[in-house]
Protein backbone atom coordinates (compact mmCIF):
# COMPACT_ATOMS: atom_id res chain seq x y z
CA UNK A 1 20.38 69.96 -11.47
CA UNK A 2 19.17 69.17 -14.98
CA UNK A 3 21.63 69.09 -17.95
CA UNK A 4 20.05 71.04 -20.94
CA UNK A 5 20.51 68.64 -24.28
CA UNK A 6 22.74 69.45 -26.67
CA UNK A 7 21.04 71.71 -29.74
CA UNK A 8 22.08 69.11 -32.34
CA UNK A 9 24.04 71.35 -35.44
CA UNK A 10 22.29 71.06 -38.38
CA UNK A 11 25.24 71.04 -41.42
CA UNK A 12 24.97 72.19 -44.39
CA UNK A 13 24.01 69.52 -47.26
CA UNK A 14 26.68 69.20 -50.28
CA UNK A 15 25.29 70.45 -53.64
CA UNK A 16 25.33 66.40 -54.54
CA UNK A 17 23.44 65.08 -51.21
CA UNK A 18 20.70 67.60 -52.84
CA UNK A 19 20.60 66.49 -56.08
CA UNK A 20 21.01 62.54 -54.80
CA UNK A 21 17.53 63.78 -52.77
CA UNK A 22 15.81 65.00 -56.13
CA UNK A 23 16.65 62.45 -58.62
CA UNK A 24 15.34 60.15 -55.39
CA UNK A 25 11.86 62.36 -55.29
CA UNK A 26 11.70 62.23 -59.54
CA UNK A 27 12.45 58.66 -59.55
CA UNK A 28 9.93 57.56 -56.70
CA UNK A 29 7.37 60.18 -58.48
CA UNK A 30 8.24 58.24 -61.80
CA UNK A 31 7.73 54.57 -60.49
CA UNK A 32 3.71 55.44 -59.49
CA UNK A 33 3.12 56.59 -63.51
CA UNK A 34 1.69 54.07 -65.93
CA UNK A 35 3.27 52.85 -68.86
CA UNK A 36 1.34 54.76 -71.21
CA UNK A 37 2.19 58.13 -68.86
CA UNK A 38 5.67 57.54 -68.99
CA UNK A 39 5.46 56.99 -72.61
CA UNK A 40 3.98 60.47 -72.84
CA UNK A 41 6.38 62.16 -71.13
CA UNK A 42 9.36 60.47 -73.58
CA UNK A 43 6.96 61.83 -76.70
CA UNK A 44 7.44 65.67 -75.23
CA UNK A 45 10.71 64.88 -74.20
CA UNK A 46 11.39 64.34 -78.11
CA UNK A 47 13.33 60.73 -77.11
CA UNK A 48 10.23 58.85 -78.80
CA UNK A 49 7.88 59.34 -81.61
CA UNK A 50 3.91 59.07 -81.55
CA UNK A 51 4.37 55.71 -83.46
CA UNK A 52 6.76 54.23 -80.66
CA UNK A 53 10.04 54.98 -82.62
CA UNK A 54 12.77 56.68 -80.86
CA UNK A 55 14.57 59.79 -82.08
CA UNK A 56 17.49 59.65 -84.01
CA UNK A 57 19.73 61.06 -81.47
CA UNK A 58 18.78 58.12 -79.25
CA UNK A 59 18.89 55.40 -81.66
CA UNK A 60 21.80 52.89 -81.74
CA UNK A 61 22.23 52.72 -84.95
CA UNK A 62 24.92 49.68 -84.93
CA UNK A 63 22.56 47.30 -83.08
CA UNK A 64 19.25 47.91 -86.01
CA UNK A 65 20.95 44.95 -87.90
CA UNK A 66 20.73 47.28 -91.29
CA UNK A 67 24.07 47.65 -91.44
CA UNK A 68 26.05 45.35 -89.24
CA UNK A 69 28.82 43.29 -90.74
CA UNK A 70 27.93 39.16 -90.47
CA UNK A 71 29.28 37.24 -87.84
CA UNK A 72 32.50 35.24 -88.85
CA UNK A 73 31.55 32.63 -86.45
């Protein structure tokens, strides 16, 4: 007499093992874009300007060298 397998349980996935499998899928999706695609997508985004410039929400403004203090050293 045969023994039937056991029906494996399928659980449910946590709300994060979802998301872990998106940002996966966007980043893998990402990596096969060129340069110039990417840079694109930044420009509607509103992280870059046309000219190459980022936004001023995105800028560091303490590392432009404008107004950083000299180095004592």
């Amino acid at each position: 007499m045969k023994r039937r397998a056991k029906a494996k349980i399928a659980h449910p996935r946590s709300r994060y093992e979802v998301e872990a499998e998106q940002r996966r899928k966007i980043l893998a999706d990402a990596a096969k874009l060129s340069d110039d695609e990417l840079f694109a997508i930044a420009v509607r985004a509103g992280i870059f300007t046309k000219k190459g410039r980022l936004r001023k929400p995105y800028r560091d403004e303490a590392s432009s060298g404008k107004d950083r203090a000299a180095d004592p050293d």
